[in-house]
PDB file of N, CA and C in Angstrom:
ATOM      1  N   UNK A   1       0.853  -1.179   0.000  1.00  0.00           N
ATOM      2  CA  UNK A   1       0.000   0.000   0.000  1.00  0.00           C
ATOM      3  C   UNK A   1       0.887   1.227   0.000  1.00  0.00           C
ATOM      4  N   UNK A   2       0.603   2.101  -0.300  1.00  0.00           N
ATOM      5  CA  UNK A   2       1.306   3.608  -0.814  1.00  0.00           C
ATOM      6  C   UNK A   2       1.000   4.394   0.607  1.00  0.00           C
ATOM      7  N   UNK A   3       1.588   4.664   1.287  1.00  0.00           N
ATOM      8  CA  UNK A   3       1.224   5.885   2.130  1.00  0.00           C
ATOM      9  C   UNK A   3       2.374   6.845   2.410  1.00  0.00           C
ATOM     10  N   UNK A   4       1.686   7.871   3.095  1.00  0.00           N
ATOM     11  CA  UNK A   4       2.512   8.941   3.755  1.00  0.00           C
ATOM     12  C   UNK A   4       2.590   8.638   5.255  1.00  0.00           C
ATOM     13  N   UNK A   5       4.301   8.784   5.704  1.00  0.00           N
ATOM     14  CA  UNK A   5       4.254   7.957   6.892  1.00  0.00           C
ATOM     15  C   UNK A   5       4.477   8.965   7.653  1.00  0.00           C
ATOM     16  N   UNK A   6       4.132   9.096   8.902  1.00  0.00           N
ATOM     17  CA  UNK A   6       4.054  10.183  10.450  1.00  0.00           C
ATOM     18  C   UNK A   6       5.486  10.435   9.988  1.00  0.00           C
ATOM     19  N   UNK A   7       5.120  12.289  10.684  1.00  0.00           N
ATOM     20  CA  UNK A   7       6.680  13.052  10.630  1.00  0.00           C
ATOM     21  C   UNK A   7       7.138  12.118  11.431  1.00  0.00           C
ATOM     22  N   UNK A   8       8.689  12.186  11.292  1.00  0.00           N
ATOM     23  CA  UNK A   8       9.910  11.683  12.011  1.00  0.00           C
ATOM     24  C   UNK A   8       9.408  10.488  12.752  1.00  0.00           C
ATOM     25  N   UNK A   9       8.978   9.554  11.563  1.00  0.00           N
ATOM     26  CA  UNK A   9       8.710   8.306  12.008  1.00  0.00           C
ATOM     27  C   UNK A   9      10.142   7.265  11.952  1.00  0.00           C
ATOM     28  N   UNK A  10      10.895   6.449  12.712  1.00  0.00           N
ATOM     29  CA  UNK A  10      11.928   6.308  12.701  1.00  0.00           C
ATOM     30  C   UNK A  10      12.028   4.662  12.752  1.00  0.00           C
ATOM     31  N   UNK A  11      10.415   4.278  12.921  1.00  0.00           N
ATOM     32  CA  UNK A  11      10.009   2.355  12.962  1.00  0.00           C
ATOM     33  C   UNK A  11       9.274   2.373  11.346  1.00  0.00           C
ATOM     34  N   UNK A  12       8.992   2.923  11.457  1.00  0.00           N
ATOM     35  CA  UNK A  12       8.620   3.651   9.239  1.00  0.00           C
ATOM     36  C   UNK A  12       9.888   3.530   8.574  1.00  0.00           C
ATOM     37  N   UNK A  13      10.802   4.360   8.939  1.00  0.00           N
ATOM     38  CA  UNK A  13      12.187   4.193   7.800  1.00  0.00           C
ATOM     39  C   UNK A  13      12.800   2.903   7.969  1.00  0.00           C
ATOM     40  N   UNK A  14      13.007   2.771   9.454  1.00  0.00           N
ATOM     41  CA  UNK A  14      13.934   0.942   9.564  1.00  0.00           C
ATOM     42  C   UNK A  14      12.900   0.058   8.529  1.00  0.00           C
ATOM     43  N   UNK A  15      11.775   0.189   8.915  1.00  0.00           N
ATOM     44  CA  UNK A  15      10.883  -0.913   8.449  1.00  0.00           C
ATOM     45  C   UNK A  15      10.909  -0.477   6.875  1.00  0.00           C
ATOM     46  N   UNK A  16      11.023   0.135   5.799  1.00  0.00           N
ATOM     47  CA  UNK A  16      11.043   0.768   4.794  1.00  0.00           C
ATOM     48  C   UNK A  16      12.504   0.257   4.250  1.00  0.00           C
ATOM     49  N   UNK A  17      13.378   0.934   4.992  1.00  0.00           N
ATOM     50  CA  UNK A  17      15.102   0.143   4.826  1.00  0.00           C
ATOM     51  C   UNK A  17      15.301  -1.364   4.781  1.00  0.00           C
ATOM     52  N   UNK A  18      14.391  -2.020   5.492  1.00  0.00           N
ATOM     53  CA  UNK A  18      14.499  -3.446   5.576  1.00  0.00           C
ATOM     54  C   UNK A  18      13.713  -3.777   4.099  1.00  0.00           C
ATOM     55  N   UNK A  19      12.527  -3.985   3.644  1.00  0.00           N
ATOM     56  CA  UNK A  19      12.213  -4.171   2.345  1.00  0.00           C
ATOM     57  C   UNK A  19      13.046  -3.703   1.361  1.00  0.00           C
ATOM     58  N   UNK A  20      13.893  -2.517   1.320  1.00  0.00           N
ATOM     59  CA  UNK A  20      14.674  -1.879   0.463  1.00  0.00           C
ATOM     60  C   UNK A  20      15.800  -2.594   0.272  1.00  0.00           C
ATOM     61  N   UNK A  21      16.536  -3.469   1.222  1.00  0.00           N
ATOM     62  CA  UNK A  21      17.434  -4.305   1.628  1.00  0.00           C
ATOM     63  C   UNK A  21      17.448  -5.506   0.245  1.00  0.00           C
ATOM     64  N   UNK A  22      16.463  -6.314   0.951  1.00  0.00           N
ATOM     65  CA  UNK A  22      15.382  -7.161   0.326  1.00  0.00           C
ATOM     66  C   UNK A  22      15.620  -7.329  -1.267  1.00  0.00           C
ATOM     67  N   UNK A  23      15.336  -5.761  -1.645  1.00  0.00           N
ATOM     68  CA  UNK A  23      15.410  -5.594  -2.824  1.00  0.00           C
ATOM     69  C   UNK A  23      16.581  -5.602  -3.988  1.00  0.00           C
ATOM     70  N   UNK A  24      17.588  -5.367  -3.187  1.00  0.00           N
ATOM     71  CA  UNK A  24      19.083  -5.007  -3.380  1.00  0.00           C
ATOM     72  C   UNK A  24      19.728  -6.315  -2.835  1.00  0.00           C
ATOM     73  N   UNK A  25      19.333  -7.400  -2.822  1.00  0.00           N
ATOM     74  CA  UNK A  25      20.033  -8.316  -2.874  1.00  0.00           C
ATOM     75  C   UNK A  25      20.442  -9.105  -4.281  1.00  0.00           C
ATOM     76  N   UNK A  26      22.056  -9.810  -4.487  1.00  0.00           N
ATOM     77  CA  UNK A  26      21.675 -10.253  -5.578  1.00  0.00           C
ATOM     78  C   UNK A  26      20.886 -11.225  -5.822  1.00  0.00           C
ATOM     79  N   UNK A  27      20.273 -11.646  -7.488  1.00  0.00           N
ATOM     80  CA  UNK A  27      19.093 -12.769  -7.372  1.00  0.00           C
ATOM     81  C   UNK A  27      19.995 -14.388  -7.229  1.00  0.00           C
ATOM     82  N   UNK A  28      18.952 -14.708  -6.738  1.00  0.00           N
ATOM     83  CA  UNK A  28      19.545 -16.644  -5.983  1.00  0.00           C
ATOM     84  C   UNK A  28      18.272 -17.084  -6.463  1.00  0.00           C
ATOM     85  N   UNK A  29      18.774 -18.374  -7.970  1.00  0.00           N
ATOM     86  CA  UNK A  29      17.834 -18.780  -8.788  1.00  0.00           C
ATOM     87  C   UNK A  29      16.881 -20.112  -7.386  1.00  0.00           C
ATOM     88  N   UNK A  30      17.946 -19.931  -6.351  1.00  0.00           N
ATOM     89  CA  UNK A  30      17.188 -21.492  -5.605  1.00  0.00           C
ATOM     90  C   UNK A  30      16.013 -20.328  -4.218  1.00  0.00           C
ATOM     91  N   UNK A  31      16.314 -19.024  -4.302  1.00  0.00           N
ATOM     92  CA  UNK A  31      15.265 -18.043  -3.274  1.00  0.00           C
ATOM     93  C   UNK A  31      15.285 -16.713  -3.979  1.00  0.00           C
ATOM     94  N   UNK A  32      14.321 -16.951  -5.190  1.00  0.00           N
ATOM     95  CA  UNK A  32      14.326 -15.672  -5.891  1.00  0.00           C
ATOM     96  C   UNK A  32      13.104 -14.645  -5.076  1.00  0.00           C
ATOM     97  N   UNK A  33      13.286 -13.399  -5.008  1.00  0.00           N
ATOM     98  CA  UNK A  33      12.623 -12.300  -4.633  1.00  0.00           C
ATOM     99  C   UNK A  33      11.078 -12.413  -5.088  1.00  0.00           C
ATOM    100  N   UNK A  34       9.995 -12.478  -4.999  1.00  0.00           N
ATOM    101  CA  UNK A  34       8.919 -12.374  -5.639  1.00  0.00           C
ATOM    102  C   UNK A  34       7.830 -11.115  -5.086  1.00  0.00           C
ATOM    103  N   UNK A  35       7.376  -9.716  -5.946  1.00  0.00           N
ATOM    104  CA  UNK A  35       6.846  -9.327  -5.815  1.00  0.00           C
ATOM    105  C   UNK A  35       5.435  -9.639  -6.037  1.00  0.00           C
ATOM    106  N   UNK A  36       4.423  -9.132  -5.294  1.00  0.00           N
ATOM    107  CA  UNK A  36       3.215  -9.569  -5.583  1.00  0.00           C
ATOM    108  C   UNK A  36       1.857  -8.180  -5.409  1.00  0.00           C
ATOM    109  N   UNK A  37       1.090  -7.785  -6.461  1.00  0.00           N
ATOM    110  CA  UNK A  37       0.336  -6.780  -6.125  1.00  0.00           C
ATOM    111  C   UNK A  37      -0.840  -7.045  -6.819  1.00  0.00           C
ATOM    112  N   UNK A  38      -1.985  -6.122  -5.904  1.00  0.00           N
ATOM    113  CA  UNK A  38      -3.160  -6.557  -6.327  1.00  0.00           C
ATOM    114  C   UNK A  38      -4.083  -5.259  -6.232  1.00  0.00           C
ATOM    115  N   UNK A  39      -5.193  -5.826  -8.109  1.00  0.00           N
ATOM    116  CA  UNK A  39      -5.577  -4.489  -7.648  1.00  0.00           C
ATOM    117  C   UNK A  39      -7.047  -4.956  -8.096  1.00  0.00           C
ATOM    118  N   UNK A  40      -7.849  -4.462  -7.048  1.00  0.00           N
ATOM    119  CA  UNK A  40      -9.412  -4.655  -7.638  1.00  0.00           C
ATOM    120  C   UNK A  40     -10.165  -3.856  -8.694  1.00  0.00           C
ATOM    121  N   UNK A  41     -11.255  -4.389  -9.189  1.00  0.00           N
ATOM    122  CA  UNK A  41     -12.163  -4.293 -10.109  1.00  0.00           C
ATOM    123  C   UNK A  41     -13.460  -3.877 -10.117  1.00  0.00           C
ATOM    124  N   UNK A  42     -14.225  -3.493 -10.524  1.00  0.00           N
ATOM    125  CA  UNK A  42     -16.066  -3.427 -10.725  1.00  0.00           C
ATOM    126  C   UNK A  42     -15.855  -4.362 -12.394  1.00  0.00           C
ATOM    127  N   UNK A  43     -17.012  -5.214 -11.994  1.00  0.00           N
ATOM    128  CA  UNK A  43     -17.085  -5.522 -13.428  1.00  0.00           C
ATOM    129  C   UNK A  43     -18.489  -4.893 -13.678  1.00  0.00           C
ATOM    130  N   UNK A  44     -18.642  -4.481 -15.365  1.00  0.00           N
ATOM    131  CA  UNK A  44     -19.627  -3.934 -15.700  1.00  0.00           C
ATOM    132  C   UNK A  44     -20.163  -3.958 -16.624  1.00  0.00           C
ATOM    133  N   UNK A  45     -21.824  -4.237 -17.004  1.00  0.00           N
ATOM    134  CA  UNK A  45     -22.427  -4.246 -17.875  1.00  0.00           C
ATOM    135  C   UNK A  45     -22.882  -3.170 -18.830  1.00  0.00           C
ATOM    136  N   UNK A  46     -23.141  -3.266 -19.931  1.00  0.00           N
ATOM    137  CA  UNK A  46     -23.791  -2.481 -20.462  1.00  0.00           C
ATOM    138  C   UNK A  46     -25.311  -2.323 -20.313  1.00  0.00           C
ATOM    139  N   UNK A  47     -26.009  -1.513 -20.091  1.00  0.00           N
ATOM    140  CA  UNK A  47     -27.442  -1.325 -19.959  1.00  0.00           C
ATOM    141  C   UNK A  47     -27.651  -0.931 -21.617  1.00  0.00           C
ATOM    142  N   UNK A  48     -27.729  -0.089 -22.212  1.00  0.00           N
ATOM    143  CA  UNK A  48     -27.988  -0.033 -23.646  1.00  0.00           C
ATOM    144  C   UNK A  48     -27.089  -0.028 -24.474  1.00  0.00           C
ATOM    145  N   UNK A  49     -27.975  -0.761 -26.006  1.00  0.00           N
ATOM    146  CA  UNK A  49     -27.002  -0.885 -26.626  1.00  0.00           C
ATOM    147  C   UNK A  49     -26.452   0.219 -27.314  1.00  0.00           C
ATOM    148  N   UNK A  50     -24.807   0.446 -27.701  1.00  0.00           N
ATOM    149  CA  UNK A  50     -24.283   1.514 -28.552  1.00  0.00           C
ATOM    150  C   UNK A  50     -24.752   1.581 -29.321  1.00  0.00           C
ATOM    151  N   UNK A  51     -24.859   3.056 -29.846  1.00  0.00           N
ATOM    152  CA  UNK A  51     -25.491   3.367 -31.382  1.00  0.00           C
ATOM    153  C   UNK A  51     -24.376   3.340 -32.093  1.00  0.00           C
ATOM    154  N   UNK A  52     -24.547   2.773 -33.593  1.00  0.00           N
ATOM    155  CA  UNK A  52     -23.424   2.162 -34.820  1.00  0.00           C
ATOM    156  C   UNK A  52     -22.895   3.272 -35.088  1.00  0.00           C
ATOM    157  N   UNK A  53     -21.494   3.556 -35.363  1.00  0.00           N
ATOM    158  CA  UNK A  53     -20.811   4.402 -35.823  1.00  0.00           C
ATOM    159  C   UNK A  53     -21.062   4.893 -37.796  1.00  0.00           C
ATOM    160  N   UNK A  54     -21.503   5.981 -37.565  1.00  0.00           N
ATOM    161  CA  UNK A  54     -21.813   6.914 -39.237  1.00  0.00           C
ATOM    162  C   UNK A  54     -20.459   7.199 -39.459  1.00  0.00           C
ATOM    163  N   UNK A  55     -19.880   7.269 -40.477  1.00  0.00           N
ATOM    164  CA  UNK A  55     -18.871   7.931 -41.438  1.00  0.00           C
ATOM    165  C   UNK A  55     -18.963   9.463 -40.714  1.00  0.00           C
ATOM    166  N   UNK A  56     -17.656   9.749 -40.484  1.00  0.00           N
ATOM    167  CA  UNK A  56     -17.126  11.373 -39.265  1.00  0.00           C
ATOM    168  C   UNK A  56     -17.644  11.366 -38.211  1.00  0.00           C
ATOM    169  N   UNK A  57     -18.313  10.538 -37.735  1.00  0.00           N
ATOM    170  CA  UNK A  57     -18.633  10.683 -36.272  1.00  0.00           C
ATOM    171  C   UNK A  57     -18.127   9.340 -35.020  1.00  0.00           C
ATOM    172  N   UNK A  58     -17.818   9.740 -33.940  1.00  0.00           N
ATOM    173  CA  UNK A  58     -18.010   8.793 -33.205  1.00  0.00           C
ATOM    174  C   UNK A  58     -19.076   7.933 -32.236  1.00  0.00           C
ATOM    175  N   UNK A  59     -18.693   6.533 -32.606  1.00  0.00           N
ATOM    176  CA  UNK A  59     -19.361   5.625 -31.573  1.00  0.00           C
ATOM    177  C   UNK A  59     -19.954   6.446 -30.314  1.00  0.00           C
ATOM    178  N   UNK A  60     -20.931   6.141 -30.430  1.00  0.00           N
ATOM    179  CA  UNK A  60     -22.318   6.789 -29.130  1.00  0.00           C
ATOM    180  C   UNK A  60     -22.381   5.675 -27.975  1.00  0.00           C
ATOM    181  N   UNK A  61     -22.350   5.773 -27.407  1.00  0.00           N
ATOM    182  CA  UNK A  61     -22.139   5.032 -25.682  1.00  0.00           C
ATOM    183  C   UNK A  61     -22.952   5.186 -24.930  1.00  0.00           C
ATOM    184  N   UNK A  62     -23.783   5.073 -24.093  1.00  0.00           N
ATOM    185  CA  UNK A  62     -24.304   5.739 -22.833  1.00  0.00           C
ATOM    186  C   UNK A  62     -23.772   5.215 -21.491  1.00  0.00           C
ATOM    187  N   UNK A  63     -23.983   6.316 -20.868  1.00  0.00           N
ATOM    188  CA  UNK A  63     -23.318   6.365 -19.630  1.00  0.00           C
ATOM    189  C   UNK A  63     -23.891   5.295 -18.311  1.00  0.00           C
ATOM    190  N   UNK A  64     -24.958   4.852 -18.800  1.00  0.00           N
ATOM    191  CA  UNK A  64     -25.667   3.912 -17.928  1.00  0.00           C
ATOM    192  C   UNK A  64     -25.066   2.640 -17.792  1.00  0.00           C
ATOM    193  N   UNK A  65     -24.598   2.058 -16.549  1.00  0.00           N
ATOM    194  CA  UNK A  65     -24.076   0.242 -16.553  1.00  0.00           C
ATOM    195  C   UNK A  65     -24.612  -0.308 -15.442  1.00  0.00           C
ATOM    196  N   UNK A  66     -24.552  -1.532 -15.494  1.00  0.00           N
ATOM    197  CA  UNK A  66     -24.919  -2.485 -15.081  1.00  0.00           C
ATOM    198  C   UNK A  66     -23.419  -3.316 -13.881  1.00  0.00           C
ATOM    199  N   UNK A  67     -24.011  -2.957 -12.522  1.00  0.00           N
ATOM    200  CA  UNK A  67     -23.037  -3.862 -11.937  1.00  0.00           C
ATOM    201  C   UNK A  67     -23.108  -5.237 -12.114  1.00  0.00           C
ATOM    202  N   UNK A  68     -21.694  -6.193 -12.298  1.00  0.00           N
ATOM    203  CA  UNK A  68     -21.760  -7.466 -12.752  1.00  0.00           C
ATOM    204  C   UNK A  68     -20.906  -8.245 -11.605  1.00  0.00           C
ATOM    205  N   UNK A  69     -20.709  -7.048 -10.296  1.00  0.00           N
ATOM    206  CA  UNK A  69     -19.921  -7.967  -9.328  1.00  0.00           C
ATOM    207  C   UNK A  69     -18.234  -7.120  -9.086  1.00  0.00           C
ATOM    208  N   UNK A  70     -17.659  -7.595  -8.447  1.00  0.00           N
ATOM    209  CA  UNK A  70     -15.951  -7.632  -8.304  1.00  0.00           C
ATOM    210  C   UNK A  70     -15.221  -8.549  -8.727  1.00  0.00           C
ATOM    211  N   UNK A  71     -13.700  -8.608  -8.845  1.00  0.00           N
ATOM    212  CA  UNK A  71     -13.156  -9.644  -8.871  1.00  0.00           C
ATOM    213  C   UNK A  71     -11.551  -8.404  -8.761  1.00  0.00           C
ATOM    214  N   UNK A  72     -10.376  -9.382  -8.499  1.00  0.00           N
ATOM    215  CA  UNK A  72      -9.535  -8.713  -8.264  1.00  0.00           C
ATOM    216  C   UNK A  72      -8.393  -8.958  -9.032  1.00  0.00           C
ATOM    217  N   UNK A  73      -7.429  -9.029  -9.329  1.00  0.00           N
ATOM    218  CA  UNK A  73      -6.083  -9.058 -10.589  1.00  0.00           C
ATOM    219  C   UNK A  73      -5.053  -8.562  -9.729  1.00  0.00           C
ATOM    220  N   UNK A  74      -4.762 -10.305  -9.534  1.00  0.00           N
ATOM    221  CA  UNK A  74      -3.175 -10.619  -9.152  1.00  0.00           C
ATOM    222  C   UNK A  74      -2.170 -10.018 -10.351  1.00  0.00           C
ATOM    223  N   UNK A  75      -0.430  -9.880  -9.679  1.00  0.00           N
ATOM    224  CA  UNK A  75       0.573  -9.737 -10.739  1.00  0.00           C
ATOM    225  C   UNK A  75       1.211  -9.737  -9.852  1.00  0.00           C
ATOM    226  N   UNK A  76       2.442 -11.082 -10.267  1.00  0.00           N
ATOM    227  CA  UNK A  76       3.819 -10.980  -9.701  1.00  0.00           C
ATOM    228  C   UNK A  76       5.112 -10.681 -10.902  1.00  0.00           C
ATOM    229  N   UNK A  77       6.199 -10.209 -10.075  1.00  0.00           N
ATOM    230  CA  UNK A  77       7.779 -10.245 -10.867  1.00  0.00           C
ATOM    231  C   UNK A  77       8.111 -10.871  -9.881  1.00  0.00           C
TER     232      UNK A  77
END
């Protein structure tokens, strides 16, 4: 998670320095480093359908959707 940490927080930087550590090690193919982040979703429907695109104009959309739920999207390096 991204934050802004308390002025002259000094268990913030050790703890910050230690992951940074972490990072700056060289890679060891038998305990490689693995990052992992996750970021959630709305999935969403369309309520009406688009109107067909005319020659010089653009595709018409409406702004109306349909909730279809969550789901979330893993990614590691």
């Amino acid at each position: 998670m991204w934050c802004i940490p308390p002025k002259q927080s000094a268990e913030f930087v050790a703890k910050m320095e230690d992951v940074l550590d972490v990072y700056s090690l060289p890679y060891d193919e038998k305990c490689p480093v693995i990052c992992l982040d996750e970021k959630p979703y709305q999935l969403l429907g369309e309520r009406k359908e688009s109107i067909a695109i005319k020659s010089g104009s653009p595709q018409r959309i409406d702004n109306e959707y349909e909730r279809m739920g969550t789901c979330s999207i893993f990614d590691s390096v």
